[in-house]
PDB file of N, CA and C in Angstrom:
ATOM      1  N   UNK A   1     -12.173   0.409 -24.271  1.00  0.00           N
ATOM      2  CA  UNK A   1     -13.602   0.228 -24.117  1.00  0.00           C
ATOM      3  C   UNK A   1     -13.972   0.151 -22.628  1.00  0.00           C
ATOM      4  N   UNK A   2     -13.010  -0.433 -21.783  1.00  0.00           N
ATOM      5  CA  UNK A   2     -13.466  -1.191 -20.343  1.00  0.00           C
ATOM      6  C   UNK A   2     -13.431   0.725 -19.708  1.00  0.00           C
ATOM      7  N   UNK A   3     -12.258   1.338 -20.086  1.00  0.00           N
ATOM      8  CA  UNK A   3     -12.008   2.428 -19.365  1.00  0.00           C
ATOM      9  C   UNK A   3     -13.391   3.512 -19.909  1.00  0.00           C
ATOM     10  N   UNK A   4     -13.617   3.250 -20.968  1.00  0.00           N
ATOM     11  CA  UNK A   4     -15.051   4.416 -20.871  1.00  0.00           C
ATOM     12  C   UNK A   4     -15.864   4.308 -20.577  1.00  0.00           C
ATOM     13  N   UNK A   5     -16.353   2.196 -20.718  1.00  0.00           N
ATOM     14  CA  UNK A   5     -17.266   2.335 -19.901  1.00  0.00           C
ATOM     15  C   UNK A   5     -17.632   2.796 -18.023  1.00  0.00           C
ATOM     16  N   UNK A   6     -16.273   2.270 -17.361  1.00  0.00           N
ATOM     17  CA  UNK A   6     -16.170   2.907 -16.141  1.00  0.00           C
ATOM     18  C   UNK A   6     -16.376   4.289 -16.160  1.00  0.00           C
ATOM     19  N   UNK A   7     -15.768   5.287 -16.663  1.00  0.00           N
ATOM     20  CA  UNK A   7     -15.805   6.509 -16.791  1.00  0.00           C
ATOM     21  C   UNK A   7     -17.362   7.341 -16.747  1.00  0.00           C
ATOM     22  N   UNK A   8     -17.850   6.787 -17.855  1.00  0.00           N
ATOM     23  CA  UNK A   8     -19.575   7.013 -18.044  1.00  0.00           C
ATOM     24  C   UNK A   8     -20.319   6.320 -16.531  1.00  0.00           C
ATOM     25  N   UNK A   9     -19.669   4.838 -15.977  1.00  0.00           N
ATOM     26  CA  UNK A   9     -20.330   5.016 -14.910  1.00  0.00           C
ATOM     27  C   UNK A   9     -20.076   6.109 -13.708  1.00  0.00           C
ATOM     28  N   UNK A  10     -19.023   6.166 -13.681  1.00  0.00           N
ATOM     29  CA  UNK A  10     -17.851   7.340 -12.424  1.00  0.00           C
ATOM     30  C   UNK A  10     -18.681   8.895 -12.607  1.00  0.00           C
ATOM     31  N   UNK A  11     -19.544   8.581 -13.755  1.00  0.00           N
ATOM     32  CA  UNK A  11     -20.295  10.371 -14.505  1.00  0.00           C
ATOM     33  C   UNK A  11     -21.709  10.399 -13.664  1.00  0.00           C
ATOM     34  N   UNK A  12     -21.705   9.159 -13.472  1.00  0.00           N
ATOM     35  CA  UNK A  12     -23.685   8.855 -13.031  1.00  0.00           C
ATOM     36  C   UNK A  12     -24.186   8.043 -14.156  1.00  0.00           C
ATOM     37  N   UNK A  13     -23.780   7.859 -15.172  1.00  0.00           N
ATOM     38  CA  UNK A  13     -24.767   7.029 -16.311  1.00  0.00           C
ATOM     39  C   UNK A  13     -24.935   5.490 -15.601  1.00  0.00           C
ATOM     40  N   UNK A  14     -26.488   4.986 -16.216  1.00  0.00           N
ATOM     41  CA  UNK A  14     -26.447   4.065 -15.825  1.00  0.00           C
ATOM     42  C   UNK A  14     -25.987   2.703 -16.498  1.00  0.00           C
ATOM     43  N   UNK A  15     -26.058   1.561 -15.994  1.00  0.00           N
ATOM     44  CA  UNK A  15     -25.421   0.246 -16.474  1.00  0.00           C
ATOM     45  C   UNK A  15     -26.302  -0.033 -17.691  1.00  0.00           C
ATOM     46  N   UNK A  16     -27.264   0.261 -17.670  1.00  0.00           N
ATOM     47  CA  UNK A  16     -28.203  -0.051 -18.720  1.00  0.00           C
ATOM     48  C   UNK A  16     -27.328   0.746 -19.950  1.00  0.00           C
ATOM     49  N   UNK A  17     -27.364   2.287 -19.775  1.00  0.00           N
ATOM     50  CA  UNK A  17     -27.176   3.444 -20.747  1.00  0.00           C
ATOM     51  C   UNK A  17     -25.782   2.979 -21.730  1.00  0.00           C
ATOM     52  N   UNK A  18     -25.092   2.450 -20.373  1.00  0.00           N
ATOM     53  CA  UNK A  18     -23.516   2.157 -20.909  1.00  0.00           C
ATOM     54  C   UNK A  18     -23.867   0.978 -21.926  1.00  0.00           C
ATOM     55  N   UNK A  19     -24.157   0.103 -21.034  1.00  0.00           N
ATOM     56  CA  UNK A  19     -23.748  -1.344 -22.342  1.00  0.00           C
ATOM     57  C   UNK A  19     -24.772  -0.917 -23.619  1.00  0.00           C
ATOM     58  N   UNK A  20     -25.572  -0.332 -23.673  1.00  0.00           N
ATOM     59  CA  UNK A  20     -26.385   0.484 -24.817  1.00  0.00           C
ATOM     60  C   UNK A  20     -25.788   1.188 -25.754  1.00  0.00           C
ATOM     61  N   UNK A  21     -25.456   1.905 -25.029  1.00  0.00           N
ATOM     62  CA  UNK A  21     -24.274   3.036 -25.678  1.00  0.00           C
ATOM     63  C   UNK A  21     -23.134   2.417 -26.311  1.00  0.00           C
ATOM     64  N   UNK A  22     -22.326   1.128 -25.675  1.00  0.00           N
ATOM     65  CA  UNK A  22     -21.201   0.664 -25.903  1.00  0.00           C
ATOM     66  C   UNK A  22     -21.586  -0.703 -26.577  1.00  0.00           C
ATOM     67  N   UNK A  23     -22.755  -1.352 -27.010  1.00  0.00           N
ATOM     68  CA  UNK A  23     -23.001  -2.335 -27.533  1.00  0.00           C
ATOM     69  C   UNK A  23     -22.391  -3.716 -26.729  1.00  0.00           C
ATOM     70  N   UNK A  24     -22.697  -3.420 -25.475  1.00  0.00           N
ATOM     71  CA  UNK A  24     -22.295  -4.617 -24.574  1.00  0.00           C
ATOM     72  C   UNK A  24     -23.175  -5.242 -24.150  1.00  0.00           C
ATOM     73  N   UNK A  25     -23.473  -6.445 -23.280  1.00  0.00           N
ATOM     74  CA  UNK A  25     -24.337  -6.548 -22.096  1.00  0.00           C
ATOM     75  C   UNK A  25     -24.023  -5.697 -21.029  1.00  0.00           C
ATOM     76  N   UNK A  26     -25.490  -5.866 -20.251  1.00  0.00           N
ATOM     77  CA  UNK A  26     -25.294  -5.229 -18.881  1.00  0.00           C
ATOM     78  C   UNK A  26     -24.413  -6.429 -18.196  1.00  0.00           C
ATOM     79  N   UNK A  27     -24.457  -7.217 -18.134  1.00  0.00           N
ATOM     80  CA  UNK A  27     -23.372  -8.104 -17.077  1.00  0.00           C
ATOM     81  C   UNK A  27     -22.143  -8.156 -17.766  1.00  0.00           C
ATOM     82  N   UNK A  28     -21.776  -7.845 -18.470  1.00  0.00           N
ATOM     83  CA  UNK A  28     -20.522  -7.334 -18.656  1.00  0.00           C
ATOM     84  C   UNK A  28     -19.811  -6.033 -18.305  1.00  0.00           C
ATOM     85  N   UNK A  29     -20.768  -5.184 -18.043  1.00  0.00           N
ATOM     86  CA  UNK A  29     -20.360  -3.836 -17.576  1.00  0.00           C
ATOM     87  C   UNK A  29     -20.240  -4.133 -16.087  1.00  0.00           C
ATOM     88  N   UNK A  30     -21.353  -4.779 -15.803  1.00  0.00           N
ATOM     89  CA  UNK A  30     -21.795  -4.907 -14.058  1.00  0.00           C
ATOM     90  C   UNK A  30     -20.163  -5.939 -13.690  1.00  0.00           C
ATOM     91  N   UNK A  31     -19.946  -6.669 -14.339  1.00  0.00           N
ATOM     92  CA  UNK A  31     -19.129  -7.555 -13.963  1.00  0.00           C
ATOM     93  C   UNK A  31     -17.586  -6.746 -13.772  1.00  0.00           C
ATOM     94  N   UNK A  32     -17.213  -5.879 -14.524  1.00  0.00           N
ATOM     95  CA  UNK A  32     -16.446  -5.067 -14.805  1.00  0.00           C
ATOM     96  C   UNK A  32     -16.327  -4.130 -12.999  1.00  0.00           C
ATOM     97  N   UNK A  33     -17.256  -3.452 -13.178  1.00  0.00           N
ATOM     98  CA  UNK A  33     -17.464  -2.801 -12.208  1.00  0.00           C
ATOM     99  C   UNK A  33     -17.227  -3.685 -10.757  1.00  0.00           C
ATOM    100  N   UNK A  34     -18.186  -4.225 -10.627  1.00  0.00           N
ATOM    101  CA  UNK A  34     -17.784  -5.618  -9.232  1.00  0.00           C
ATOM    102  C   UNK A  34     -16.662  -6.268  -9.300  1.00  0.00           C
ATOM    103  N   UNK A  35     -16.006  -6.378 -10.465  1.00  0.00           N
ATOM    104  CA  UNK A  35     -14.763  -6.668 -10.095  1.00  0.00           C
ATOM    105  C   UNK A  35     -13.083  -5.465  -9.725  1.00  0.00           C
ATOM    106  N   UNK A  36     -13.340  -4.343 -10.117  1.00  0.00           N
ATOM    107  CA  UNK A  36     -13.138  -3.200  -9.799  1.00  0.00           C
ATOM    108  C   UNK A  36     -13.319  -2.694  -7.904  1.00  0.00           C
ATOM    109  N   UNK A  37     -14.625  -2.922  -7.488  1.00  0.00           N
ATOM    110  CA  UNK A  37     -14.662  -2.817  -6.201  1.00  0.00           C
ATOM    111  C   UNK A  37     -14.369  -3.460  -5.535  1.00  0.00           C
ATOM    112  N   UNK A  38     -14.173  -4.887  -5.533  1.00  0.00           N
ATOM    113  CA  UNK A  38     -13.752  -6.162  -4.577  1.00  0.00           C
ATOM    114  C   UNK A  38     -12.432  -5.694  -4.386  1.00  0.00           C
ATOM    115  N   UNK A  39     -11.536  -5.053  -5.161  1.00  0.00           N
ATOM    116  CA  UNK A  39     -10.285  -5.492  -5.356  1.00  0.00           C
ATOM    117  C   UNK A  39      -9.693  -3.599  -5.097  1.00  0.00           C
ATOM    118  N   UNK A  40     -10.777  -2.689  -4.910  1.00  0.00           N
ATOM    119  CA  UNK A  40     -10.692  -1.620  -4.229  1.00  0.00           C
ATOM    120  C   UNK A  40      -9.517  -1.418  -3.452  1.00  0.00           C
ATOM    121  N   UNK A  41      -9.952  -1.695  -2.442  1.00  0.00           N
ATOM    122  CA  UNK A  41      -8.978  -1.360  -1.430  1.00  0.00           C
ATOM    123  C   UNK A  41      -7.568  -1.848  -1.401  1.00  0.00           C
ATOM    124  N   UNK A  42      -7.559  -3.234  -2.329  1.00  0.00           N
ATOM    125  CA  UNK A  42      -5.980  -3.428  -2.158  1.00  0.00           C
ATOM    126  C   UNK A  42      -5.127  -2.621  -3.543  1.00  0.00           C
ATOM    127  N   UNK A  43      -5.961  -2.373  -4.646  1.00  0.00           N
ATOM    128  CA  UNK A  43      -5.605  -1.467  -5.714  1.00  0.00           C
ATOM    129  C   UNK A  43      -5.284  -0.347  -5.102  1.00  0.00           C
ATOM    130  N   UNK A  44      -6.313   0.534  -4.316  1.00  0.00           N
ATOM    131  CA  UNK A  44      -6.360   2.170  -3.354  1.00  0.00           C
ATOM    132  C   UNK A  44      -4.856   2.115  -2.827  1.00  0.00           C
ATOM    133  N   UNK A  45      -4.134   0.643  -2.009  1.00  0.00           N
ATOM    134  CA  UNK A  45      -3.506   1.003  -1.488  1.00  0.00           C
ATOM    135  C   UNK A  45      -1.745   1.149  -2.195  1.00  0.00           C
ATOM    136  N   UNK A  46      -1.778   0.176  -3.112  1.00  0.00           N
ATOM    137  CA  UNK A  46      -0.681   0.443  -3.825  1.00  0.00           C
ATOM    138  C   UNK A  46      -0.628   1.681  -4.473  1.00  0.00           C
ATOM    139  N   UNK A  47      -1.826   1.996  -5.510  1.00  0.00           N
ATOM    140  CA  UNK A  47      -1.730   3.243  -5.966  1.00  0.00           C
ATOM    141  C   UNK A  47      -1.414   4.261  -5.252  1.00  0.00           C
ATOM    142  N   UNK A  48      -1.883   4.821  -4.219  1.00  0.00           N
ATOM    143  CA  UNK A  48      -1.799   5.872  -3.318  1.00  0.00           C
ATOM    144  C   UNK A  48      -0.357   5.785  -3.200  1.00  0.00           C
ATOM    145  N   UNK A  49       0.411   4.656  -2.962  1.00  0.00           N
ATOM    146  CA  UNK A  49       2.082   4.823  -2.965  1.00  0.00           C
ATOM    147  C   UNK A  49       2.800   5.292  -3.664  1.00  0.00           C
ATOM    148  N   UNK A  50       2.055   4.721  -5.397  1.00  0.00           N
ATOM    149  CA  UNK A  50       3.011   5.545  -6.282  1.00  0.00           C
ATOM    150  C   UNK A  50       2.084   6.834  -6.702  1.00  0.00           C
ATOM    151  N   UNK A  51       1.235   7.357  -6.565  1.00  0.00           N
ATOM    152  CA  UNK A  51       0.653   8.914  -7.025  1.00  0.00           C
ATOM    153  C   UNK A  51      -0.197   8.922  -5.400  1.00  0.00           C
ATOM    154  N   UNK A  52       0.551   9.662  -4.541  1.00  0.00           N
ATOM    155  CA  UNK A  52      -0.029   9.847  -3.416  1.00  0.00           C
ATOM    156  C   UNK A  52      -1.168  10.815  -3.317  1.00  0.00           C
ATOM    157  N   UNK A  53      -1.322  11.598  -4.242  1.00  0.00           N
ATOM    158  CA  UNK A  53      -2.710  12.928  -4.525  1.00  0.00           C
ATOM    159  C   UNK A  53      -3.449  11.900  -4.927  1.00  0.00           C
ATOM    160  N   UNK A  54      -3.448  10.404  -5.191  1.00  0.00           N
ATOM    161  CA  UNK A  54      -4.831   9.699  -5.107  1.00  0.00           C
ATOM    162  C   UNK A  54      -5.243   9.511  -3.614  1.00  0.00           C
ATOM    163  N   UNK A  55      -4.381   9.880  -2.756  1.00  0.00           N
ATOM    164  CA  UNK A  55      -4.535   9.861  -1.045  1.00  0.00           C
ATOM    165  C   UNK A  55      -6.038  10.511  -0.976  1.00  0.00           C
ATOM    166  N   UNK A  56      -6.264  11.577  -1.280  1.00  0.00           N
ATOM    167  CA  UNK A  56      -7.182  12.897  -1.279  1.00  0.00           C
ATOM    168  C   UNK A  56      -8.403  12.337  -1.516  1.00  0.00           C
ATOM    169  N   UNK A  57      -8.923  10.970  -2.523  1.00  0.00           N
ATOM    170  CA  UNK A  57      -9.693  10.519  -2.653  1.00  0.00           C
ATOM    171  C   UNK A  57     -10.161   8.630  -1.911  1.00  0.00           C
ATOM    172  N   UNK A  58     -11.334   8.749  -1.116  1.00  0.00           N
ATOM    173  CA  UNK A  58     -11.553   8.205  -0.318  1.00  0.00           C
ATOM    174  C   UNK A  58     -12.827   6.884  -0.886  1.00  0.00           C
ATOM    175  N   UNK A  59     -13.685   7.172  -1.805  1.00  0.00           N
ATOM    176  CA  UNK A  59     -14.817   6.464  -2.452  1.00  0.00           C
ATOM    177  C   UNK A  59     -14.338   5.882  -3.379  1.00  0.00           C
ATOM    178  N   UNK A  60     -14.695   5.070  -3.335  1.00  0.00           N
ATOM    179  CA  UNK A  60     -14.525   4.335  -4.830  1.00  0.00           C
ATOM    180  C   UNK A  60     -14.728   5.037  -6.107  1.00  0.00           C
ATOM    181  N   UNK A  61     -15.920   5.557  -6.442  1.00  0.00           N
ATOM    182  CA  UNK A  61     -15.357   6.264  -7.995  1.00  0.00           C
ATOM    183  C   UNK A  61     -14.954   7.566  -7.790  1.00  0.00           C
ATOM    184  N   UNK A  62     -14.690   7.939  -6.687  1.00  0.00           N
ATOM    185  CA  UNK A  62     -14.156   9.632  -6.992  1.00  0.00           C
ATOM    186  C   UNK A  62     -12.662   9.104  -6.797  1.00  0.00           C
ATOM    187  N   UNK A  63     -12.023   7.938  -6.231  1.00  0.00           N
ATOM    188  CA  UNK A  63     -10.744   7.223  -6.478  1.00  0.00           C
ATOM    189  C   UNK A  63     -10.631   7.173  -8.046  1.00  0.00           C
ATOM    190  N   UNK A  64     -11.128   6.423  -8.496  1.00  0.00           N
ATOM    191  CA  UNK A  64     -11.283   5.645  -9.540  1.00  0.00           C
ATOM    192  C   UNK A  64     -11.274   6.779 -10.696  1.00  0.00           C
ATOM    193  N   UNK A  65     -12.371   7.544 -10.670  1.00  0.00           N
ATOM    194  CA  UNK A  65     -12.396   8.885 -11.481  1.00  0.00           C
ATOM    195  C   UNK A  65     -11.294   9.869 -11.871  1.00  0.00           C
ATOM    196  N   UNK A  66     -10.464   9.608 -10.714  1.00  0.00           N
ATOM    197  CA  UNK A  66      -9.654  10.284 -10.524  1.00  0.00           C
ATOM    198  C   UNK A  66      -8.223   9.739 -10.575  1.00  0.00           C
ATOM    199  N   UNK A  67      -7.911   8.557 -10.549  1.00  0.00           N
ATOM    200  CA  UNK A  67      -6.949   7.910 -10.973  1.00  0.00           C
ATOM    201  C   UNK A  67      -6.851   7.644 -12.385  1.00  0.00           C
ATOM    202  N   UNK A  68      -8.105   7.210 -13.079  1.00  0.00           N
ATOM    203  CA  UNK A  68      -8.423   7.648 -14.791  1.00  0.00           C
ATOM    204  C   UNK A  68      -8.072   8.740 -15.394  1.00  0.00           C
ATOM    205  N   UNK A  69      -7.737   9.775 -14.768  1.00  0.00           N
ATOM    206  CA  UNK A  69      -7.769  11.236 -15.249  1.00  0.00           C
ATOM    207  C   UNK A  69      -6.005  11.020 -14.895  1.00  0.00           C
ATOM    208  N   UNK A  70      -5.615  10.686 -13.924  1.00  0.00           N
ATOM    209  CA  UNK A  70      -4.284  10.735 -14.026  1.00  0.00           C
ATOM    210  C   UNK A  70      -3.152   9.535 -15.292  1.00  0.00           C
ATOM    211  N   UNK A  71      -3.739   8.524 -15.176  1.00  0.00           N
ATOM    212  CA  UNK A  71      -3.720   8.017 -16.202  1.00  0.00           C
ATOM    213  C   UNK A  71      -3.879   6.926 -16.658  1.00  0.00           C
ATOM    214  N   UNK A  72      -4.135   6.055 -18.405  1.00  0.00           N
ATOM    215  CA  UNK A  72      -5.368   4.956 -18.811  1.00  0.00           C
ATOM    216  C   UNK A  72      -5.261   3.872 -17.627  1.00  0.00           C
ATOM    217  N   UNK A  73      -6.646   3.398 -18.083  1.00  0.00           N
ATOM    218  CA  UNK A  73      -6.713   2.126 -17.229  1.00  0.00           C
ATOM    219  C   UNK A  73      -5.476   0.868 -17.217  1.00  0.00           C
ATOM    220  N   UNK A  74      -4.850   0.731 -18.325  1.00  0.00           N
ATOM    221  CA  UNK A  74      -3.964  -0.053 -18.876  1.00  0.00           C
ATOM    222  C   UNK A  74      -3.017  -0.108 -18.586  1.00  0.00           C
ATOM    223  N   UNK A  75      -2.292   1.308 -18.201  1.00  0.00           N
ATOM    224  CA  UNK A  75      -1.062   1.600 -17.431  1.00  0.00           C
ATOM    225  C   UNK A  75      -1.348   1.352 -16.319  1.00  0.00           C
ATOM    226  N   UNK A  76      -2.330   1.682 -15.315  1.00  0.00           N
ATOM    227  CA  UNK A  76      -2.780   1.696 -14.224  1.00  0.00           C
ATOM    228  C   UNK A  76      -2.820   0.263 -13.809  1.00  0.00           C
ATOM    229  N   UNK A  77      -3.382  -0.596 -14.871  1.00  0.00           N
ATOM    230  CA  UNK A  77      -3.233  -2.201 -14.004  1.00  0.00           C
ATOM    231  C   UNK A  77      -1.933  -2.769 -14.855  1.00  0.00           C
ATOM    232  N   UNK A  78      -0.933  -2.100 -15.168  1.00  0.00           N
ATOM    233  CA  UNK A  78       0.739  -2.618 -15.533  1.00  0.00           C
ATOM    234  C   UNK A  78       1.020  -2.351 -14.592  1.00  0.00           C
ATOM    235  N   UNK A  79       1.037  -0.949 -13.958  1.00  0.00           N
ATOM    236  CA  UNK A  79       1.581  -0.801 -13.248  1.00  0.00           C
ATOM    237  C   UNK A  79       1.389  -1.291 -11.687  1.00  0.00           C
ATOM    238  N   UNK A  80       0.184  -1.777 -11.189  1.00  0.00           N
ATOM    239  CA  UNK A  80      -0.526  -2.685 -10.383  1.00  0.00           C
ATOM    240  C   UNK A  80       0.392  -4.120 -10.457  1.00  0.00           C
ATOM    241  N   UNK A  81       0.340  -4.553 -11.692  1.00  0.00           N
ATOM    242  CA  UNK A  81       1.131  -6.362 -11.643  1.00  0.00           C
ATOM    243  C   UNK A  81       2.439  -6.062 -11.868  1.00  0.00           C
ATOM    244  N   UNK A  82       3.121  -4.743 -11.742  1.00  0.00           N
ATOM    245  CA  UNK A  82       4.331  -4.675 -11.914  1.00  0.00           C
ATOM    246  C   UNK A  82       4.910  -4.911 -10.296  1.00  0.00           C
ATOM    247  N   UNK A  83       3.693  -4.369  -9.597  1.00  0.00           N
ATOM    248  CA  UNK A  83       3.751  -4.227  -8.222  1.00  0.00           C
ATOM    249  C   UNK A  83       3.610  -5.588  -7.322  1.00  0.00           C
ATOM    250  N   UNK A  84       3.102  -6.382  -8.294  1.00  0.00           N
ATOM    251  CA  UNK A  84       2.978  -7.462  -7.762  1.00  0.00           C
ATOM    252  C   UNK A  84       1.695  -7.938  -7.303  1.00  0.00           C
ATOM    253  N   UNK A  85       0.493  -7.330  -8.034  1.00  0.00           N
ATOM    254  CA  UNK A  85      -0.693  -7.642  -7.555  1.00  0.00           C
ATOM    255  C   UNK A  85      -1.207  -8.402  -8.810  1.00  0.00           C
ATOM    256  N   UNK A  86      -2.032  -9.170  -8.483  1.00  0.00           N
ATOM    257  CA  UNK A  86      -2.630  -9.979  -9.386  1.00  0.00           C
ATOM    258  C   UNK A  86      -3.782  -9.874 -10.282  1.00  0.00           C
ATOM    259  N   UNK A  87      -3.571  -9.440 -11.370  1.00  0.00           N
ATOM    260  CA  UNK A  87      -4.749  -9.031 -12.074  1.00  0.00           C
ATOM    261  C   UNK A  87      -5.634 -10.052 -12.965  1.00  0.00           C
ATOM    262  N   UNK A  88      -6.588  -9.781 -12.960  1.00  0.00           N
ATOM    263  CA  UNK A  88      -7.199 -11.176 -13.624  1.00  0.00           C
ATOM    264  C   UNK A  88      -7.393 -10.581 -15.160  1.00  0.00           C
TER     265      UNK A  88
END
């Protein structure tokens, strides 16, 4: 659920459309998201170590967009606390 709603945002949809669409609140999506960017750059930098063609991407959701496409969100933050980062 968390990964489509990011996805639909990473598309342009808005926060409203999503938690609509997905039967959420908006501060649950929003919260999702803000917690996603705070934690940006130290996520950007591990990842980029292990799939370095996330190097290529510099913004936050064309990162993000594009690390989704390589693969789920789920693996993506295993493989994050495998690394030793702290996921909430």
């Amino acid at each position: 659920m968390q990964q489509a709603c990011l996805l639909l945002f990473f598309n342009g949809v808005s926060l409203r459309q999503i938690a609509k669409r997905n039967l959420l609140s908006r501060s649950t999506v929003s919260r999702w998201i803000k917690r996603l960017k705070e934690q940006f750059e130290l996520h950007g930098f591990y990842l980029k170590s292990c799939l370095p063609i996330l190097g290529y991407y510099s913004s936050f959701a064309q990162f993000w967009k594009n690390c989704l496409n390589q693969m789920p969100l789920a693996k993506t933050m295993l493989m994050l606390n495998n690394l030793g980062v702290i996921i909430p």
